[in-house]
PDB file of N, CA and C in Angstrom:
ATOM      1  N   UNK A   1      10.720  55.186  37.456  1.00  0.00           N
ATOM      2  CA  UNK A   1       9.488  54.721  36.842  1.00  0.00           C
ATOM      3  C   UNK A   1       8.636  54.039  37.902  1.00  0.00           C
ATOM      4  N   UNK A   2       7.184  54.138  37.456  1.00  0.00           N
ATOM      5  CA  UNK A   2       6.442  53.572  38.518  1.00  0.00           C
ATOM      6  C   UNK A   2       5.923  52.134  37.866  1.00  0.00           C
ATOM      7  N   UNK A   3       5.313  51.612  38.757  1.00  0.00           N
ATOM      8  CA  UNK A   3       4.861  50.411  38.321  1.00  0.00           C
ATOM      9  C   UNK A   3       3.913  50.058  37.107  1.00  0.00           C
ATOM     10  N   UNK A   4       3.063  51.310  37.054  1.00  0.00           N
ATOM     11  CA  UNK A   4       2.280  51.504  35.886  1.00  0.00           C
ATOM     12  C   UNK A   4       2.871  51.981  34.847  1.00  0.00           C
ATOM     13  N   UNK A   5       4.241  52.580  34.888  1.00  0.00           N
ATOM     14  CA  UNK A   5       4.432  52.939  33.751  1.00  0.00           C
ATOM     15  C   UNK A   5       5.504  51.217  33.196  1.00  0.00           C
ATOM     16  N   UNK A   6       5.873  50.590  34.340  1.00  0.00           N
ATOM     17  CA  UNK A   6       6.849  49.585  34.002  1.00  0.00           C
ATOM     18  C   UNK A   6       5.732  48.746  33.354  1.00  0.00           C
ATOM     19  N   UNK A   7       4.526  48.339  33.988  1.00  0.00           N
ATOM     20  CA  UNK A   7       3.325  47.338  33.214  1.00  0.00           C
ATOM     21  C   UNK A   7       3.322  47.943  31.665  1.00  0.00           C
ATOM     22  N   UNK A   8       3.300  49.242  31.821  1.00  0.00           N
ATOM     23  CA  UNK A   8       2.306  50.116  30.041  1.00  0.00           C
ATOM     24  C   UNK A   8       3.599  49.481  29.353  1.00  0.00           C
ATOM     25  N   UNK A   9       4.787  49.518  29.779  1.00  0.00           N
ATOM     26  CA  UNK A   9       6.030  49.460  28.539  1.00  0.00           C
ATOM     27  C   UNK A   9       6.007  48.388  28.609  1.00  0.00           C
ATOM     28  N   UNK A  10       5.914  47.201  29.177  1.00  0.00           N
ATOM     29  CA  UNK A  10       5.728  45.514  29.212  1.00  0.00           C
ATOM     30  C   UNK A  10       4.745  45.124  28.057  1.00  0.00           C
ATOM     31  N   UNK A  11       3.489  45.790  28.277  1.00  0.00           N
ATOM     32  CA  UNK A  11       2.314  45.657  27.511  1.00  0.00           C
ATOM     33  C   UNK A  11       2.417  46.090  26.316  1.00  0.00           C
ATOM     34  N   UNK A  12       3.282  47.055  26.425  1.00  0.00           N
ATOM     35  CA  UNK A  12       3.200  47.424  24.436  1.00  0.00           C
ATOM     36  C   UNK A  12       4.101  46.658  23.850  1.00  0.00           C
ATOM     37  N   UNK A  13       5.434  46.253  24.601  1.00  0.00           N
ATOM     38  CA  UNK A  13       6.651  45.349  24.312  1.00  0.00           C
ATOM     39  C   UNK A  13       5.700  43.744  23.438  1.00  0.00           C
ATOM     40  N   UNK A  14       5.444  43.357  24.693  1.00  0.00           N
ATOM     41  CA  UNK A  14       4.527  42.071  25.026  1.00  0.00           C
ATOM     42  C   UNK A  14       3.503  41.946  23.036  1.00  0.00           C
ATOM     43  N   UNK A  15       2.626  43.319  23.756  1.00  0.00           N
ATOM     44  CA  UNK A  15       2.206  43.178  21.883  1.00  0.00           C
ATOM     45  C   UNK A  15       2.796  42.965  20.898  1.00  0.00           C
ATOM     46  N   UNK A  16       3.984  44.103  20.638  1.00  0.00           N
ATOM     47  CA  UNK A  16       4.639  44.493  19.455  1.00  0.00           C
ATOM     48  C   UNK A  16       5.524  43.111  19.240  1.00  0.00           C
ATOM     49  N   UNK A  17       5.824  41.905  20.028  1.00  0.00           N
ATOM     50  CA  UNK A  17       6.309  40.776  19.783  1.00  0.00           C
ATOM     51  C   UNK A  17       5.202  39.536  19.431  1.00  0.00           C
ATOM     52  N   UNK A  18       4.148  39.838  19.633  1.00  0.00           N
ATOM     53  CA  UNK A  18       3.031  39.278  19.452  1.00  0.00           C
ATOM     54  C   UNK A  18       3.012  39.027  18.100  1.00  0.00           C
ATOM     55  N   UNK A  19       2.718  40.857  17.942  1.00  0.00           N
ATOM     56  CA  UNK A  19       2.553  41.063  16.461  1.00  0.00           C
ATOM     57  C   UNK A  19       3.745  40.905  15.170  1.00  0.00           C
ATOM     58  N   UNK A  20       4.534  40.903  15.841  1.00  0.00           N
ATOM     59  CA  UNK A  20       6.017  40.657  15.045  1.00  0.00           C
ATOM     60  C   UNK A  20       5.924  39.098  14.729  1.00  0.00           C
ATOM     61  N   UNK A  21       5.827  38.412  15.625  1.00  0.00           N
ATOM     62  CA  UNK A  21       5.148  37.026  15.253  1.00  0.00           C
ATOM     63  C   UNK A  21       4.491  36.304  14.363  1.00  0.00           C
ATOM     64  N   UNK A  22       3.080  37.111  14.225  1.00  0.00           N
ATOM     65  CA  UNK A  22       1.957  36.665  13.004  1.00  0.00           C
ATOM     66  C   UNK A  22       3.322  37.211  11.780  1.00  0.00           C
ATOM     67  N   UNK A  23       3.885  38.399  11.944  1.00  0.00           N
ATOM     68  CA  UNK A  23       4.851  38.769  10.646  1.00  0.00           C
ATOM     69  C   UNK A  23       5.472  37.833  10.050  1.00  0.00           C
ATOM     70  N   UNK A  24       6.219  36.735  10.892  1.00  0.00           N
ATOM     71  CA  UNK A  24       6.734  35.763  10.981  1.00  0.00           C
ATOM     72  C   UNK A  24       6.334  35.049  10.083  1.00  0.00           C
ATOM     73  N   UNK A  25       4.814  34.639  10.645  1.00  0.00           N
ATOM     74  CA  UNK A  25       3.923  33.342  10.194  1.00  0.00           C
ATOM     75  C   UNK A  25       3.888  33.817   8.264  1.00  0.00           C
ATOM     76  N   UNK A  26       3.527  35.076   8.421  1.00  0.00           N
ATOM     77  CA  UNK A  26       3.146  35.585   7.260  1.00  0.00           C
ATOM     78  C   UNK A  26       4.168  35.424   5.714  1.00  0.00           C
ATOM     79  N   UNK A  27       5.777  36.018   6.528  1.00  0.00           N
ATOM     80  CA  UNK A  27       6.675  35.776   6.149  1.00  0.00           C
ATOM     81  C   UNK A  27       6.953  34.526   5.502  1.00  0.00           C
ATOM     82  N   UNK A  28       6.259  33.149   6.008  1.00  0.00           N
ATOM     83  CA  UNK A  28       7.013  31.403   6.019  1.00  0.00           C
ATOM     84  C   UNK A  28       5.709  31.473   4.727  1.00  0.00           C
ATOM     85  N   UNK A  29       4.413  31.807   5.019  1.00  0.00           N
ATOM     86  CA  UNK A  29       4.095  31.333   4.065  1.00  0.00           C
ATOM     87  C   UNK A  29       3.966  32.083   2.440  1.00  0.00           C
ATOM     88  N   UNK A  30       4.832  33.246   2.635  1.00  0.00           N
ATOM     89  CA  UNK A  30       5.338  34.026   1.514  1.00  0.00           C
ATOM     90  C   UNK A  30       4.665  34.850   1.168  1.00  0.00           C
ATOM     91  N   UNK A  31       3.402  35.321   1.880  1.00  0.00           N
ATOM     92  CA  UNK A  31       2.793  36.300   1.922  1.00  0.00           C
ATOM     93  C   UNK A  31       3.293  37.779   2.680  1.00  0.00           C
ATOM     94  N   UNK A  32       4.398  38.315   1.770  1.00  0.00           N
ATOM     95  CA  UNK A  32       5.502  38.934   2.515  1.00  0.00           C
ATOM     96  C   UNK A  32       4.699  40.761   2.425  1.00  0.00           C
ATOM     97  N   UNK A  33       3.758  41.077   1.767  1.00  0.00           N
ATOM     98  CA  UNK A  33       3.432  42.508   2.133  1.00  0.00           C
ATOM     99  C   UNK A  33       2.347  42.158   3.744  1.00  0.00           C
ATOM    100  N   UNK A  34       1.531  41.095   3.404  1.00  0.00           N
ATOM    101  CA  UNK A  34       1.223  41.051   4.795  1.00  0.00           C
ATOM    102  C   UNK A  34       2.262  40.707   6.198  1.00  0.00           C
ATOM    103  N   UNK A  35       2.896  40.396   5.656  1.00  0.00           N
ATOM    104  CA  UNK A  35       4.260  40.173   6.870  1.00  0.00           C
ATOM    105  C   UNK A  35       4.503  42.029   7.119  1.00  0.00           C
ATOM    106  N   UNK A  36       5.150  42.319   6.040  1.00  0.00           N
ATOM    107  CA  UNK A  36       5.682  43.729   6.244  1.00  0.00           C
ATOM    108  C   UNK A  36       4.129  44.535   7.113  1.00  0.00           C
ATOM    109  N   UNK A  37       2.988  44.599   7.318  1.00  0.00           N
ATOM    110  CA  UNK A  37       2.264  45.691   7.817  1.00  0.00           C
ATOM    111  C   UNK A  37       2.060  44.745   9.048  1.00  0.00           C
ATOM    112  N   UNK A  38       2.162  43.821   8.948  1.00  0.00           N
ATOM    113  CA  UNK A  38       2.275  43.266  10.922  1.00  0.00           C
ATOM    114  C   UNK A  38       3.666  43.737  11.612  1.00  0.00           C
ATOM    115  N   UNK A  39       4.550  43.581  11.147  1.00  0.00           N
ATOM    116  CA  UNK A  39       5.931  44.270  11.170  1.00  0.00           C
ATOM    117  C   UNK A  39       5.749  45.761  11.216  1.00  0.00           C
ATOM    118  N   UNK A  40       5.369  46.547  10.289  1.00  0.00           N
ATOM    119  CA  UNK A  40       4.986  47.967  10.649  1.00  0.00           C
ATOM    120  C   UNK A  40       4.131  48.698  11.731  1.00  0.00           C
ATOM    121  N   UNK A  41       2.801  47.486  12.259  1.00  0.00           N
ATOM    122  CA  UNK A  41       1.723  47.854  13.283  1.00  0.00           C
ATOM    123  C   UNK A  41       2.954  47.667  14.880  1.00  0.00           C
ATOM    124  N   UNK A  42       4.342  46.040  14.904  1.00  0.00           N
ATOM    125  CA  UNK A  42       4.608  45.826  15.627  1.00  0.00           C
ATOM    126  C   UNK A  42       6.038  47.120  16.171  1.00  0.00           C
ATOM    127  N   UNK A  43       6.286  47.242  14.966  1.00  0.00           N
ATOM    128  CA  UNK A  43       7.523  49.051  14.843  1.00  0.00           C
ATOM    129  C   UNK A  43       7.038  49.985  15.794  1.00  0.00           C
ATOM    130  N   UNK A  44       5.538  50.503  15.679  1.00  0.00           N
ATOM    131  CA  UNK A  44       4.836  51.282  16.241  1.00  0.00           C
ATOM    132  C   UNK A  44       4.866  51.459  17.834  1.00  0.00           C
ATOM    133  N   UNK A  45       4.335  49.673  17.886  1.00  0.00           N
ATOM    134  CA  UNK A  45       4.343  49.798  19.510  1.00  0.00           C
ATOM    135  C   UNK A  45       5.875  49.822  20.266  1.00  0.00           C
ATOM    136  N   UNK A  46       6.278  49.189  19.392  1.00  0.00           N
ATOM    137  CA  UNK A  46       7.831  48.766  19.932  1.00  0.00           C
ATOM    138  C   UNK A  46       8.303  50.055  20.251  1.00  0.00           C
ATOM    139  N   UNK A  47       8.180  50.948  19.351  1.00  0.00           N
ATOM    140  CA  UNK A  47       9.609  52.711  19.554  1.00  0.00           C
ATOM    141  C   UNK A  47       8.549  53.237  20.877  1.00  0.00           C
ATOM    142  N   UNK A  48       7.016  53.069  20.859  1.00  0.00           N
ATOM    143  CA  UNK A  48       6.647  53.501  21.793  1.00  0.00           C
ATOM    144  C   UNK A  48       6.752  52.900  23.149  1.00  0.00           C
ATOM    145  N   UNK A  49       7.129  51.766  23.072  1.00  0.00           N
ATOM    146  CA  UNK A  49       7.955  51.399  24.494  1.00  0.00           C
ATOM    147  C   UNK A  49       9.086  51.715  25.062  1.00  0.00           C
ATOM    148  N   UNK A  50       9.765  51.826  23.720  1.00  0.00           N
ATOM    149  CA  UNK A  50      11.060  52.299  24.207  1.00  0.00           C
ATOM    150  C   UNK A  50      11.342  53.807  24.324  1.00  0.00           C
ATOM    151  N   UNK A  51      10.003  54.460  23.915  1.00  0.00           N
ATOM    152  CA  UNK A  51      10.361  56.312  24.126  1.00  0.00           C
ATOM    153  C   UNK A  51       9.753  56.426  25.470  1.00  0.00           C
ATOM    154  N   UNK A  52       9.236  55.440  26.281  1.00  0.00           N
ATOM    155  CA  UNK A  52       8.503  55.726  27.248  1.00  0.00           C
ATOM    156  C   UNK A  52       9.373  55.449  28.555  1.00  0.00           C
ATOM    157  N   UNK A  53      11.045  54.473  28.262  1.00  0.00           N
ATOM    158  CA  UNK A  53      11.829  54.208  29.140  1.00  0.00           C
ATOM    159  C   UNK A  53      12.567  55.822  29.107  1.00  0.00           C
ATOM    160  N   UNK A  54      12.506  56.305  30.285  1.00  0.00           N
ATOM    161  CA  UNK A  54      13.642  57.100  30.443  1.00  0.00           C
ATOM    162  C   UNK A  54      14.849  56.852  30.593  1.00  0.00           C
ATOM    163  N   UNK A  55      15.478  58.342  30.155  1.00  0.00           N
ATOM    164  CA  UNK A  55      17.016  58.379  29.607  1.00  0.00           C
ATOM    165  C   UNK A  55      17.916  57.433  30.234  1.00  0.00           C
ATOM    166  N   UNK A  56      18.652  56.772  30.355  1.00  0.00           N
ATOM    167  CA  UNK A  56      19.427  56.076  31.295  1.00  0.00           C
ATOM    168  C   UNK A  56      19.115  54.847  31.814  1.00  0.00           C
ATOM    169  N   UNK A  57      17.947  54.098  31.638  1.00  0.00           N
ATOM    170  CA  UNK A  57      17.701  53.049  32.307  1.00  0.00           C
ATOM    171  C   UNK A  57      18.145  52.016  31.115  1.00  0.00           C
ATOM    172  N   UNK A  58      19.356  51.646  31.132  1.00  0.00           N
ATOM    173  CA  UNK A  58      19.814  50.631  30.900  1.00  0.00           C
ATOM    174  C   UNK A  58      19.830  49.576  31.302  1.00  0.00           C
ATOM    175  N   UNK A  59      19.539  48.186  30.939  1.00  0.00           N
ATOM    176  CA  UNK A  59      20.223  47.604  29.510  1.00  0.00           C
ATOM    177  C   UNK A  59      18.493  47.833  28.548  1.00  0.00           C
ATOM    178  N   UNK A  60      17.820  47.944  29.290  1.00  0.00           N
ATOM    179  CA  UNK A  60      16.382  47.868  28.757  1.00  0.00           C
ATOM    180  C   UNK A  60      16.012  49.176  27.623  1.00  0.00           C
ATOM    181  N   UNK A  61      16.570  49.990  27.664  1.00  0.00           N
ATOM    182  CA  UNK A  61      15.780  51.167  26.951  1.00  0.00           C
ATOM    183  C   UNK A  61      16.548  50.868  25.432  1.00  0.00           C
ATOM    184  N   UNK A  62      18.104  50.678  25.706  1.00  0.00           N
ATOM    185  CA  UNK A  62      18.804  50.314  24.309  1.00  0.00           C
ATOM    186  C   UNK A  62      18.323  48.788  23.403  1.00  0.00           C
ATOM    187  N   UNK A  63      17.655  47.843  24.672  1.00  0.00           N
ATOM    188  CA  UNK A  63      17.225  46.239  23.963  1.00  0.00           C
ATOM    189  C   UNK A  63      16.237  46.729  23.434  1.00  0.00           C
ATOM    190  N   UNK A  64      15.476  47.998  23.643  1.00  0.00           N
ATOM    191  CA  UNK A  64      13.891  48.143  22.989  1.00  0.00           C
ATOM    192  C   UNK A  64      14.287  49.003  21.557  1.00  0.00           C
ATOM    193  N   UNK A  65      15.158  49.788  22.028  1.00  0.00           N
ATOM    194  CA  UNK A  65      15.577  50.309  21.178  1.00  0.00           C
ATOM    195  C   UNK A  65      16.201  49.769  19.802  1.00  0.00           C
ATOM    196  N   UNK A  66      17.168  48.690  20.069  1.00  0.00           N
ATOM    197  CA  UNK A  66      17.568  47.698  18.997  1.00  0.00           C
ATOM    198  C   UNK A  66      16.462  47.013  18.412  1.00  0.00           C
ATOM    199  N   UNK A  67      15.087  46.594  19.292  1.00  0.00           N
ATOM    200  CA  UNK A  67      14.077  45.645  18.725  1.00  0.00           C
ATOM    201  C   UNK A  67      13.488  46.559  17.263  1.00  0.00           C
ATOM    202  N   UNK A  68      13.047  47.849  18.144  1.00  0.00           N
ATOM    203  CA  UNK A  68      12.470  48.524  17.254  1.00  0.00           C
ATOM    204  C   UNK A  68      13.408  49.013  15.899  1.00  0.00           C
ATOM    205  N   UNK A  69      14.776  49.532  16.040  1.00  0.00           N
ATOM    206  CA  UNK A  69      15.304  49.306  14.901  1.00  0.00           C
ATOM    207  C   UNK A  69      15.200  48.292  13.517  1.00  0.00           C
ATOM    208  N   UNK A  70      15.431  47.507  14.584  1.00  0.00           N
ATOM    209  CA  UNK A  70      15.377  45.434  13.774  1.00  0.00           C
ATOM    210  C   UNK A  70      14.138  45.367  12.535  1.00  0.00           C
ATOM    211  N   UNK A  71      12.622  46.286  13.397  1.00  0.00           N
ATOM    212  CA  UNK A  71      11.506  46.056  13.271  1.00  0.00           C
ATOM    213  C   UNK A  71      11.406  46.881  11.738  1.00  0.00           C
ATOM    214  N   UNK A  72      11.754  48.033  12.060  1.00  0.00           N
ATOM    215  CA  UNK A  72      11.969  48.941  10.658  1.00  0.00           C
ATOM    216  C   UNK A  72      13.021  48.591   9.360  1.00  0.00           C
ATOM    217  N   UNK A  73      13.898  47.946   9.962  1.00  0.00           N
ATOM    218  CA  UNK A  73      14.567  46.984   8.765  1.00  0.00           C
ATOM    219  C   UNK A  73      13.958  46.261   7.781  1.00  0.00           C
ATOM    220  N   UNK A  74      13.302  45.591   8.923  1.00  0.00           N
ATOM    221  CA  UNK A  74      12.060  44.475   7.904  1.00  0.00           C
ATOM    222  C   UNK A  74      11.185  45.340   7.624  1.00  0.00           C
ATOM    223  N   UNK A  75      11.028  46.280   7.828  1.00  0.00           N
ATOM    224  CA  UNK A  75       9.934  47.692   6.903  1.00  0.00           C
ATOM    225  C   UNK A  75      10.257  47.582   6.006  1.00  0.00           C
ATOM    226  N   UNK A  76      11.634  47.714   5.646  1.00  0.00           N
ATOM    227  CA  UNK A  76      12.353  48.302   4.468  1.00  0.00           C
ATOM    228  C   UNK A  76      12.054  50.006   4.741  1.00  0.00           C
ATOM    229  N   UNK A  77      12.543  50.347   5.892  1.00  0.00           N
ATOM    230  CA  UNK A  77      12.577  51.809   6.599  1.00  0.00           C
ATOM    231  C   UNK A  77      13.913  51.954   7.148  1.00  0.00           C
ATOM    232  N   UNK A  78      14.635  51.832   6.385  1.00  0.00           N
ATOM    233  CA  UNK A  78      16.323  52.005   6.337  1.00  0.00           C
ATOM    234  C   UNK A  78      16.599  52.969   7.386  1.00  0.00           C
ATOM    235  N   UNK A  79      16.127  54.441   6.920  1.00  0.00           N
ATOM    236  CA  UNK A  79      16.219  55.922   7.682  1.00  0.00           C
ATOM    237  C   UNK A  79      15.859  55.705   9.131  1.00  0.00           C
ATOM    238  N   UNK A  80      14.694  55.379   9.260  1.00  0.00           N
ATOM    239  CA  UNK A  80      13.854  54.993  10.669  1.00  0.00           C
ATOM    240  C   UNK A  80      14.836  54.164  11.230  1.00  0.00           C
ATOM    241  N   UNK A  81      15.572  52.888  10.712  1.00  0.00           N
ATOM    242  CA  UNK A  81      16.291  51.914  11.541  1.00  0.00           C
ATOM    243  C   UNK A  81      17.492  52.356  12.635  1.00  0.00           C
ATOM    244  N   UNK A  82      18.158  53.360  11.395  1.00  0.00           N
ATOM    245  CA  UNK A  82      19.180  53.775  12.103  1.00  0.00           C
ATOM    246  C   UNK A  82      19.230  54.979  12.568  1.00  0.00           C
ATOM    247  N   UNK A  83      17.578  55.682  12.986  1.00  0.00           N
ATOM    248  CA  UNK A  83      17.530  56.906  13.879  1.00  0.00           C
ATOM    249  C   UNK A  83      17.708  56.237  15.314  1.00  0.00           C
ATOM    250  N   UNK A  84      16.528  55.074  15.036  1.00  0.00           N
ATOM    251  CA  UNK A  84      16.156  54.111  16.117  1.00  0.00           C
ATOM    252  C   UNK A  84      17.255  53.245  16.730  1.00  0.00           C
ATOM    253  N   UNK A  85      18.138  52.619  15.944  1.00  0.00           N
ATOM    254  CA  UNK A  85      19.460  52.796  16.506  1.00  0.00           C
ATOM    255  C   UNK A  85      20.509  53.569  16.960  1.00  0.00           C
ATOM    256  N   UNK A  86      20.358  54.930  16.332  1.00  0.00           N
ATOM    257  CA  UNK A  86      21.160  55.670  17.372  1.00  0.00           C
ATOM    258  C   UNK A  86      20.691  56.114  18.912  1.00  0.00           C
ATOM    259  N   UNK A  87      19.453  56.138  18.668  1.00  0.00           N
ATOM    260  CA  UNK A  87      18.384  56.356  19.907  1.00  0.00           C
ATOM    261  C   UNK A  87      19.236  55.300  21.173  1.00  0.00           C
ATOM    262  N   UNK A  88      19.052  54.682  20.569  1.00  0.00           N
ATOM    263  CA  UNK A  88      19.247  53.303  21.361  1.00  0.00           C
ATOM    264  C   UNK A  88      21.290  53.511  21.725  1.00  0.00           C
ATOM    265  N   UNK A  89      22.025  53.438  21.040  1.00  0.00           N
ATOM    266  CA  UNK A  89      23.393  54.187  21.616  1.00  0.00           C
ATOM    267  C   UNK A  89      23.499  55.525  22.359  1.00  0.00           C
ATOM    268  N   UNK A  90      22.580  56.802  22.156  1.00  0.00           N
ATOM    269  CA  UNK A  90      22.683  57.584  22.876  1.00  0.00           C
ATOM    270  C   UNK A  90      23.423  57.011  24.453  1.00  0.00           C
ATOM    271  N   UNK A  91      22.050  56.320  25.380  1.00  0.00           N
ATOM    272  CA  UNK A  91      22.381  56.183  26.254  1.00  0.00           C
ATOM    273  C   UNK A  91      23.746  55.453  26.934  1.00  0.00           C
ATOM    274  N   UNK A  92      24.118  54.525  27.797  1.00  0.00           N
ATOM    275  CA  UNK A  92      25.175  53.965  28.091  1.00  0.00           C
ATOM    276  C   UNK A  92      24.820  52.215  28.193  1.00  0.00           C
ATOM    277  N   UNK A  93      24.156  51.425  26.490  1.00  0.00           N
ATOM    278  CA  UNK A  93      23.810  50.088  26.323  1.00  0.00           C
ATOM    279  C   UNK A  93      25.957  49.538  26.394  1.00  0.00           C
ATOM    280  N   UNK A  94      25.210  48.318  27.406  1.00  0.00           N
ATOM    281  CA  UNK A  94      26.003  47.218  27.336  1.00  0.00           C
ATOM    282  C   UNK A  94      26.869  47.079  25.990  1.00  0.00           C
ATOM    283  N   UNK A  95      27.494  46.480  25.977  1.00  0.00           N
ATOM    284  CA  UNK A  95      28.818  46.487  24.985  1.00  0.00           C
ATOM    285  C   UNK A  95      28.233  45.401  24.019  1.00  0.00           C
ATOM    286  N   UNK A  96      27.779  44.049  24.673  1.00  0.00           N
ATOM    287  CA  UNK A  96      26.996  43.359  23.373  1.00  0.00           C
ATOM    288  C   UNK A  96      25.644  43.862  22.399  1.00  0.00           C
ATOM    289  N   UNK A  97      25.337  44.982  23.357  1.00  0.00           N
ATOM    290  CA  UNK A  97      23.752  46.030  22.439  1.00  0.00           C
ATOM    291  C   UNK A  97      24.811  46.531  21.431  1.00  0.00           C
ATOM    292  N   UNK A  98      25.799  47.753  22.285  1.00  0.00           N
ATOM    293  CA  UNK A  98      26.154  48.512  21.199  1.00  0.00           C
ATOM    294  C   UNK A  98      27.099  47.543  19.889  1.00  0.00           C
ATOM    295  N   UNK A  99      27.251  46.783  20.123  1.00  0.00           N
ATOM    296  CA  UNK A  99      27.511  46.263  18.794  1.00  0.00           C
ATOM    297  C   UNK A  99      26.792  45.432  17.915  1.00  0.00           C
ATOM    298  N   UNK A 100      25.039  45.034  18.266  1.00  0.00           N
ATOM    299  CA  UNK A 100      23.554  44.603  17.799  1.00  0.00           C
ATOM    300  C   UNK A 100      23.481  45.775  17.285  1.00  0.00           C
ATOM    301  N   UNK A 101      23.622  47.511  18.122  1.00  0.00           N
ATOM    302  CA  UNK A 101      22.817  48.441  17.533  1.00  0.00           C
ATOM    303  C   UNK A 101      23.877  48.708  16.292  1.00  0.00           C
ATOM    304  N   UNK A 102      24.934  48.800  16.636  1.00  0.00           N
ATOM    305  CA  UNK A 102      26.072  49.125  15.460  1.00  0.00           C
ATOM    306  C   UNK A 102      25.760  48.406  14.011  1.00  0.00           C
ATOM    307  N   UNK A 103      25.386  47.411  14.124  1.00  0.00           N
ATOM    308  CA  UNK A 103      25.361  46.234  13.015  1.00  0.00           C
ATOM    309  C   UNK A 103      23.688  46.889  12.178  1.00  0.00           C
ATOM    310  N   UNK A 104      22.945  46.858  12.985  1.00  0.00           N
ATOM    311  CA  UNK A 104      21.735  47.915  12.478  1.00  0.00           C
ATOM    312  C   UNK A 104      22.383  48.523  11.635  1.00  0.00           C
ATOM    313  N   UNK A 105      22.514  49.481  12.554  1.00  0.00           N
ATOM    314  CA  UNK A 105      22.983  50.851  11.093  1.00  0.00           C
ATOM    315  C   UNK A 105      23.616  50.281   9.994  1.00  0.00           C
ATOM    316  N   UNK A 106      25.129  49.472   9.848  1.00  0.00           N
ATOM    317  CA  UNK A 106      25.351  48.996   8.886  1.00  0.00           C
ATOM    318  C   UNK A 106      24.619  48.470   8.216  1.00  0.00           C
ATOM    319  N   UNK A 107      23.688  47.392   8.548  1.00  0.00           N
ATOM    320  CA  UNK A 107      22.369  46.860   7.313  1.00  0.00           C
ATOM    321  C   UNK A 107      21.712  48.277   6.923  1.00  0.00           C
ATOM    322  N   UNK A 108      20.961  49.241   7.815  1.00  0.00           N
ATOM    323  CA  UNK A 108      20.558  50.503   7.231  1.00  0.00           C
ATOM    324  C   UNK A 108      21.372  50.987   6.092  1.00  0.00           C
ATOM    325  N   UNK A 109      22.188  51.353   6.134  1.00  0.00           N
ATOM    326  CA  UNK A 109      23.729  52.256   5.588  1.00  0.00           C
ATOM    327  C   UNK A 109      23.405  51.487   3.997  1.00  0.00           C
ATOM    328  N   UNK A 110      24.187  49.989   4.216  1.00  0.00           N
ATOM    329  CA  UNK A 110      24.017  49.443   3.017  1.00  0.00           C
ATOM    330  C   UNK A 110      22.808  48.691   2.021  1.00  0.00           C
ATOM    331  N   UNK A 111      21.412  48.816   2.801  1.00  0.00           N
ATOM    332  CA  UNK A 111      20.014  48.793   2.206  1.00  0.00           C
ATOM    333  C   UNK A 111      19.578  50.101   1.605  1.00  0.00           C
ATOM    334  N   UNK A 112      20.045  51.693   2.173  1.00  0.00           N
ATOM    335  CA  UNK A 112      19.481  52.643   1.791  1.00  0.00           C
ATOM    336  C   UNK A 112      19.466  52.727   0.554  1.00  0.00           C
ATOM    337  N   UNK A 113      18.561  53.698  -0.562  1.00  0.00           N
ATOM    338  CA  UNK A 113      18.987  54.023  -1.660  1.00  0.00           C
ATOM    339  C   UNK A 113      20.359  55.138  -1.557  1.00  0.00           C
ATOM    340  N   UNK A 114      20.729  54.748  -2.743  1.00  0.00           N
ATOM    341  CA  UNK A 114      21.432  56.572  -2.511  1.00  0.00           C
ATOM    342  C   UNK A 114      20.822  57.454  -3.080  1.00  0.00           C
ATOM    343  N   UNK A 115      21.770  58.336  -2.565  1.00  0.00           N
ATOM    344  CA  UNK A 115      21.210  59.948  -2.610  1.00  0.00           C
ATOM    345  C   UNK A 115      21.922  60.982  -4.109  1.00  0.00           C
TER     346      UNK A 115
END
């Protein structure tokens, strides 16, 4: 990766925690559908940071990868969480990710509807 592409994935990271933030704020004061679409705008940037790390650059591509999972949870985007978590195990994440990303899926697994 070059430097511009390391700034672009900083910068969308950088946002999508920004914006996960106001979700936050939104969240405390119980205004929880506006929480959920700051959370959905911050999902967005987040998977696009992390589709922009190539294959293998660990520990970073699986931490973006877990964020953005995390992010679709609080969607209530069950399916999305744990694509985005497997995304994120594909590669070769650290042993404390793969068991953040593991725990994902389980909240996915047991939030989904059934089928």
């Amino acid at each position: 990766m070059n430097q511009n592409q390391i700034n672009r994935i900083n910068g969308l990271h950088e946002e999508a925690m920004d914006i996960s933030d106001e979700g936050d704020r939104a969240k405390k004061r119980g205004d929880l559908e506006e929480a959920r679409e700051f959370y959905r705008r911050a999902l967005v940037l987040e998977t696009q940071a992390a589709d922009e790390i190539p294959f293998g650059t660990e520990p970073s591509r699986a931490i973006l990868y877990r964020s953005a999972a995390t992010l679709a949870l609080l969607c209530h985007l069950e399916p999305e969480a744990e694509r985005l978590a497997n995304l994120g195990l594909a590669g070769t994440p650290p042993a404390f990710v793969v068991v953040e990303l593991r725990e994902v899926i389980e909240q996915a697994r047991k939030h989904e509807p059934q089928k």
